[in-house]
C-alpha atoms as a PDB file:
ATOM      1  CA  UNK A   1     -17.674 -17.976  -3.517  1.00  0.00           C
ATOM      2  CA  UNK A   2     -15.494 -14.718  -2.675  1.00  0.00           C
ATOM      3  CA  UNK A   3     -13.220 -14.733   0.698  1.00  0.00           C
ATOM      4  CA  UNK A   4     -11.896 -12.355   2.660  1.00  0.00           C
ATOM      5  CA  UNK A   5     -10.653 -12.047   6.773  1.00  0.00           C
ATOM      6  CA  UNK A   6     -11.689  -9.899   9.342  1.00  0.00           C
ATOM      7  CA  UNK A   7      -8.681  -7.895  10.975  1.00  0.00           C
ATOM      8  CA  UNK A   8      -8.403  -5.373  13.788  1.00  0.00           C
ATOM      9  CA  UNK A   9      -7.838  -1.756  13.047  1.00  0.00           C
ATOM     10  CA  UNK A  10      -7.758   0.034  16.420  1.00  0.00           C
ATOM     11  CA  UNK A  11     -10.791  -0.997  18.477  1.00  0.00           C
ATOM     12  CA  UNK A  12     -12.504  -2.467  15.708  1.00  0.00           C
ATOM     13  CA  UNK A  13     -12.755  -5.336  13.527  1.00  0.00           C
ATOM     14  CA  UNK A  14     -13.026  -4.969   9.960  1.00  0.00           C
ATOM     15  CA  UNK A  15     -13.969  -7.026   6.231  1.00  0.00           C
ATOM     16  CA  UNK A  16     -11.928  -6.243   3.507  1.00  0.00           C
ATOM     17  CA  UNK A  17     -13.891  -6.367   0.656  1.00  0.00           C
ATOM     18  CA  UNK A  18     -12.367  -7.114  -2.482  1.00  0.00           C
ATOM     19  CA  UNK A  19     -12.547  -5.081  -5.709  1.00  0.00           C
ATOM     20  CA  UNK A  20     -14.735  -7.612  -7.144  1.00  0.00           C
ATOM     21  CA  UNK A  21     -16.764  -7.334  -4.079  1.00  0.00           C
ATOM     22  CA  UNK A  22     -17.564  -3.955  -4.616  1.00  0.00           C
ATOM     23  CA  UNK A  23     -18.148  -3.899  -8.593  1.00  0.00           C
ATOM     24  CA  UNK A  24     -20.875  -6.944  -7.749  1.00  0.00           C
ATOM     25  CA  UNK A  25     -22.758  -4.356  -5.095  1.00  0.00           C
ATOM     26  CA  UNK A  26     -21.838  -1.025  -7.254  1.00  0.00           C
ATOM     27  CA  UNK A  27     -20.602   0.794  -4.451  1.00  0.00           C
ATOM     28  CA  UNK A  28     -17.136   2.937  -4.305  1.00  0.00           C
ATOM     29  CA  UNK A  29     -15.085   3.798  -1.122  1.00  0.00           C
ATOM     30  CA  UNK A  30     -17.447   5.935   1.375  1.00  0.00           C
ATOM     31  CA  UNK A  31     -20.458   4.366  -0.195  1.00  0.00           C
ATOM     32  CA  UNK A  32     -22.637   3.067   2.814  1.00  0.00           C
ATOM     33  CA  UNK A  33     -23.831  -0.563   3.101  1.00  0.00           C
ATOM     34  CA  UNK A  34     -26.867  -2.374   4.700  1.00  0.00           C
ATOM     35  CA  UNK A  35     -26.024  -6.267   6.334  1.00  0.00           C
ATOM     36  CA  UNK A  36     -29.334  -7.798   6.948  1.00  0.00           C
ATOM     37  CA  UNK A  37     -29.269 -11.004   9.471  1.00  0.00           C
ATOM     38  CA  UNK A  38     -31.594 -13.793   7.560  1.00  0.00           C
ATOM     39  CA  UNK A  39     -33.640 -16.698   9.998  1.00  0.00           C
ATOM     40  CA  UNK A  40     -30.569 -19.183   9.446  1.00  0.00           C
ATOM     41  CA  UNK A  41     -28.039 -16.848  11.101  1.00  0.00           C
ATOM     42  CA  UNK A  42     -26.431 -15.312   8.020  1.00  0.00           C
ATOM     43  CA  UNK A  43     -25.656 -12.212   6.868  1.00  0.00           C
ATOM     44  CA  UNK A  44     -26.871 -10.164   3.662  1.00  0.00           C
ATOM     45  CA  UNK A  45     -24.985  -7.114   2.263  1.00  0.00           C
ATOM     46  CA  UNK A  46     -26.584  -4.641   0.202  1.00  0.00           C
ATOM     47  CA  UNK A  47     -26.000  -1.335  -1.019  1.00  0.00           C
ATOM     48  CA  UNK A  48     -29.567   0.080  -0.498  1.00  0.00           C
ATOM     49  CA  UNK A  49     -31.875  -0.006   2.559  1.00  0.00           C
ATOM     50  CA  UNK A  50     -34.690  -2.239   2.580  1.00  0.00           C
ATOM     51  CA  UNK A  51     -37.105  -0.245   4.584  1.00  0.00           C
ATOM     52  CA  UNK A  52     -36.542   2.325   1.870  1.00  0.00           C
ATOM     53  CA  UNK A  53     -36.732  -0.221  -1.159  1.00  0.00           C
ATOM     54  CA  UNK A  54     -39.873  -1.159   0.329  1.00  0.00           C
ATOM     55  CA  UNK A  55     -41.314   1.804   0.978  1.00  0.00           C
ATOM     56  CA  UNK A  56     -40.621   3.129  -2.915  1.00  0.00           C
ATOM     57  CA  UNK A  57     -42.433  -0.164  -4.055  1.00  0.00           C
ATOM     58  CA  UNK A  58     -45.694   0.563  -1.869  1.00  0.00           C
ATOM     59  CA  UNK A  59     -45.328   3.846  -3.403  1.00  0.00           C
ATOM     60  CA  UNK A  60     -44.991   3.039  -6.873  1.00  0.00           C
ATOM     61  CA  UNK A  61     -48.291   0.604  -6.346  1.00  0.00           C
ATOM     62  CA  UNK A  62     -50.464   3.771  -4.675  1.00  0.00           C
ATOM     63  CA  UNK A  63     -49.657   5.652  -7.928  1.00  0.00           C
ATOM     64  CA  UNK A  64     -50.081   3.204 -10.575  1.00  0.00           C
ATOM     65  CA  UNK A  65     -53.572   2.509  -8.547  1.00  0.00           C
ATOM     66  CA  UNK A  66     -53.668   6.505  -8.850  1.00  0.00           C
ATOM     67  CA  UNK A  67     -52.466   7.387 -12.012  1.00  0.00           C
ATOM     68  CA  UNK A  68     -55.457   9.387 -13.881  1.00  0.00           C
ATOM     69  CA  UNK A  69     -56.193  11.226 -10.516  1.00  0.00           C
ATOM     70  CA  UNK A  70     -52.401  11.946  -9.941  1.00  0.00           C
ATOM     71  CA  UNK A  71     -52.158  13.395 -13.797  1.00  0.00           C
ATOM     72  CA  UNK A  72     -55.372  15.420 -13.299  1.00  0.00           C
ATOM     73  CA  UNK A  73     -53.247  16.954  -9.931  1.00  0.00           C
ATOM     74  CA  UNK A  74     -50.205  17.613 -12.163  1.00  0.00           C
END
């Protein structure tokens, strides 16, 4: 388990997140992350958005359903 403390900087509070943190999400400084709220009340941070994750994956289904259509297109 990682810690870290939430601290004010002007009118808002902020997570540190640890240099360990942000080598286990591969993100740098400016990078922008997701925090997804699951049915027990706790948070989820990612570095990619789900709605977009999911939409590539219903993609990627459509065209391996499509594939010998989609090369005749190419």
């Amino acid at each position: 388990m990682m810690h870290s403390k939430v601290r004010k900087v002007g009118n808002s509070a902020v997570m540190t997140l640890t240099t360990e943190m942000l080598a286990l999400l591969d993100v740098k400084e400016g990078d922008s992350l997701f925090v997804l709220r699951g049915d027990d009340g706790s948070l989820r941070i990612t570095a990619h958005d789900p709605e977009v994750m999911a939409a590539l994956e219903a993609a990627e289904i459509v065209m391996d359903e499509n594939r010998d259509l989609l090369a005749a297109l190419a």
